[in-house]
N, C-alpha and C. Protein backbone atom coordinates (compact mmCIF):
# COMPACT_ATOMS: atom_id res chain seq x y z
N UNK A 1 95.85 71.41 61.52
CA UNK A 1 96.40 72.34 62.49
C UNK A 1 95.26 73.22 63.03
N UNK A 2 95.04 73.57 64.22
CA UNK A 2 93.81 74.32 65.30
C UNK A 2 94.81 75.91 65.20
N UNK A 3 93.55 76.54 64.93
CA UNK A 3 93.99 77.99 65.25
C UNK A 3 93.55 78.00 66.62
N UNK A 4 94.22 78.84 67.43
CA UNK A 4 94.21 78.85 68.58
C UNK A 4 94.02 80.65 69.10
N UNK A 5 94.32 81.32 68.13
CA UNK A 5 93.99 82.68 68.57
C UNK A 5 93.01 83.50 69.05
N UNK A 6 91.30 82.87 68.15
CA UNK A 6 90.46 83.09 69.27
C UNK A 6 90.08 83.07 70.33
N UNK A 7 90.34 82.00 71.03
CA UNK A 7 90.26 81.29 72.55
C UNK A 7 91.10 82.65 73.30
N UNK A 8 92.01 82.81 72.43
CA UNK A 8 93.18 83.67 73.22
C UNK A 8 92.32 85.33 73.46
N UNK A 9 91.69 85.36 72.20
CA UNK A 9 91.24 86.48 72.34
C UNK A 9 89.90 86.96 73.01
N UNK A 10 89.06 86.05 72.64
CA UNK A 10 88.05 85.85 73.77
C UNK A 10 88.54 85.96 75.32
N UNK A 11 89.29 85.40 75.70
CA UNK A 11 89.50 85.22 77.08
C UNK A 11 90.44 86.59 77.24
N UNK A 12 91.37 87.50 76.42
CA UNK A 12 91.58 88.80 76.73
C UNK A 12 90.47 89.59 77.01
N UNK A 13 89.31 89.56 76.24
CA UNK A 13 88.35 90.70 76.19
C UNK A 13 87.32 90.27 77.40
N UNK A 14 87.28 89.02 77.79
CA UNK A 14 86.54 88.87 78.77
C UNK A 14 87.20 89.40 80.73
N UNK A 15 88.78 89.42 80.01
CA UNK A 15 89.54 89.88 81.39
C UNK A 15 89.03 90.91 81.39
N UNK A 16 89.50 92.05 80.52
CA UNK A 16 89.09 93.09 80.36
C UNK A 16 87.88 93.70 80.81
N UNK A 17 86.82 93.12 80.33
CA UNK A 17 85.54 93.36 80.89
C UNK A 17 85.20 92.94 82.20
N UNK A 18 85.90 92.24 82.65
CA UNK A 18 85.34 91.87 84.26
C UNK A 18 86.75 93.21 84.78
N UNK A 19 87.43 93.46 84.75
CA UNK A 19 88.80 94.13 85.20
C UNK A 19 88.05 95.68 85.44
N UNK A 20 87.67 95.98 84.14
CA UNK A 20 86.22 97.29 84.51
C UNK A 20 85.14 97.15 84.94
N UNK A 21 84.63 96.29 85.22
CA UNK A 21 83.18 95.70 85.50
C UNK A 21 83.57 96.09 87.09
N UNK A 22 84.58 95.13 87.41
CA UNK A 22 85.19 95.36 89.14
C UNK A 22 85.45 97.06 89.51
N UNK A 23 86.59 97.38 88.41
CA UNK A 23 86.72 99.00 88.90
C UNK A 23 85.50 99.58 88.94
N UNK A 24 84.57 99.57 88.07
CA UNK A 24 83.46 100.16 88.59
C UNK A 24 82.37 100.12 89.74
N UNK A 25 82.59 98.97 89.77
CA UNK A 25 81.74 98.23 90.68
C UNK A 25 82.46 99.14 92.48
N UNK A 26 83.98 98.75 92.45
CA UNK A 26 84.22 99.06 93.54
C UNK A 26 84.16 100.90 93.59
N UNK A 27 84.08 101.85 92.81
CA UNK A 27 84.12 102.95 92.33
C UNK A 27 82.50 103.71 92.99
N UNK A 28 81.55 103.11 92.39
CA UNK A 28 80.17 103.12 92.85
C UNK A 28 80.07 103.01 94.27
N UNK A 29 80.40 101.65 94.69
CA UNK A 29 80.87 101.42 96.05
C UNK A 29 80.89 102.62 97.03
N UNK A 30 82.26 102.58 96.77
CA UNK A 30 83.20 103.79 97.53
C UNK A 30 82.07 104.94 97.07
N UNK A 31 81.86 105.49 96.15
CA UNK A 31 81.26 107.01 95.75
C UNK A 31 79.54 106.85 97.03
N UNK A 32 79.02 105.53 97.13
CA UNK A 32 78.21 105.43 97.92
C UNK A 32 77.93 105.49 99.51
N UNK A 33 79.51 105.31 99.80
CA UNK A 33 79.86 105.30 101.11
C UNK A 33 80.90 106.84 101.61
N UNK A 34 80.47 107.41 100.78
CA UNK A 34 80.94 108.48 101.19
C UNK A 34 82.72 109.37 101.37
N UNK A 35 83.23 108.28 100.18
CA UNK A 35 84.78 108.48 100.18
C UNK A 35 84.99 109.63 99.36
N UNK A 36 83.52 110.15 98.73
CA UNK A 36 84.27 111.12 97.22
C UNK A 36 83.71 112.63 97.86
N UNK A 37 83.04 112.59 98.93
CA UNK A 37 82.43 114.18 99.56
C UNK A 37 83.46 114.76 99.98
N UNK A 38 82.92 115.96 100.71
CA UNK A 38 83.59 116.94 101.32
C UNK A 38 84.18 116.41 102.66
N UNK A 39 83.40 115.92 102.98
CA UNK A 39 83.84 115.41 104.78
C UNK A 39 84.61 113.68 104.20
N UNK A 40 85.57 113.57 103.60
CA UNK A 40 85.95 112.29 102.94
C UNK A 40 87.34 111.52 103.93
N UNK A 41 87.96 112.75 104.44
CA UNK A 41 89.14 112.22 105.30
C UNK A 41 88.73 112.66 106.86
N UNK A 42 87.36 112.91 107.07
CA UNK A 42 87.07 113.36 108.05
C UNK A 42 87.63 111.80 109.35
N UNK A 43 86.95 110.72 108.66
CA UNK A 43 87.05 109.42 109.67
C UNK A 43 88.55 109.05 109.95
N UNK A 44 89.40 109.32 109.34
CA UNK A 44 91.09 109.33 109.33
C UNK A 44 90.84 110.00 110.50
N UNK A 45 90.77 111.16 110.64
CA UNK A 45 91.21 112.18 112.07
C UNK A 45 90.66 111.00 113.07
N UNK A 46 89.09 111.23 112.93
CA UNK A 46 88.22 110.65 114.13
C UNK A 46 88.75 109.38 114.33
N UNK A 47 89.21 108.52 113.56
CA UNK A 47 90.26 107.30 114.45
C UNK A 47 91.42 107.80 114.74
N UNK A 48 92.31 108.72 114.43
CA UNK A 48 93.55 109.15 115.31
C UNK A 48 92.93 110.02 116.00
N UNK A 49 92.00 110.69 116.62
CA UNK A 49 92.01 111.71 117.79
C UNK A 49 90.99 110.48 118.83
N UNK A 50 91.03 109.72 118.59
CA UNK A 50 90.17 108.56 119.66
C UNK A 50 91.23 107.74 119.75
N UNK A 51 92.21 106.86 119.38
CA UNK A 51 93.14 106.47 119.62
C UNK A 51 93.45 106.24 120.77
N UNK A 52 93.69 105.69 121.61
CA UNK A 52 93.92 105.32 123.46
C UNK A 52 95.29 104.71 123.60
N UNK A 53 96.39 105.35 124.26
CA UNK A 53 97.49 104.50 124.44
C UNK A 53 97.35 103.78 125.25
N UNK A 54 96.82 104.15 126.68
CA UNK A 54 96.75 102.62 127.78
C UNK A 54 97.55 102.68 128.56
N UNK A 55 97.94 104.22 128.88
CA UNK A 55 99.06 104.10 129.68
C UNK A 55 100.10 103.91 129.43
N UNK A 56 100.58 103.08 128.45
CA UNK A 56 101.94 102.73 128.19
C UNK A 56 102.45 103.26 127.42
N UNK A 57 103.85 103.60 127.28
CA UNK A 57 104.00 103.86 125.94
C UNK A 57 105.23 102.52 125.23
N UNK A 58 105.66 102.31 124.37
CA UNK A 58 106.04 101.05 123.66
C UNK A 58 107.68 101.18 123.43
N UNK A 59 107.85 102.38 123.55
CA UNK A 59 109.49 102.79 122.89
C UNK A 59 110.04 103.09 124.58
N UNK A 60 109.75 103.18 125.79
CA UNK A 60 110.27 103.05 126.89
C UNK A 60 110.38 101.45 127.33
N UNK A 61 111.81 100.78 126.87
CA UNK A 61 111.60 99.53 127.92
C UNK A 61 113.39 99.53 128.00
């Protein structure tokens, strides 16, 4: 009879480690591009106050 529980457990701890490996990874990321400063929701506005309707509006037909 094969024990089979290592395989099992190996491959938990390796999820695991790539699962944080990624959160960090994307964490660094983001902290590099400027999502964690003071000016962080600044680009939210600056795409809604540039925004262009086109003349039209969508709820008149």
């Amino acid at each position: 009879m094969r024990d089979y529980t290592w395989p099992s457990v190996y491959f938990a701890y390796l999820f695991f480690a790539l699962s944080v490996a990624l959160a960090l990874f994307f964490f660094v990321r983001s902290w590099k591009d400027g999502y964690w400063g003071k000016e962080a929701e600044e680009i939210k506005f600056q795409v809604f106050d540039q925004k262009v309707n086109h003349g039209t509006d969508e709820t008149e037909n």
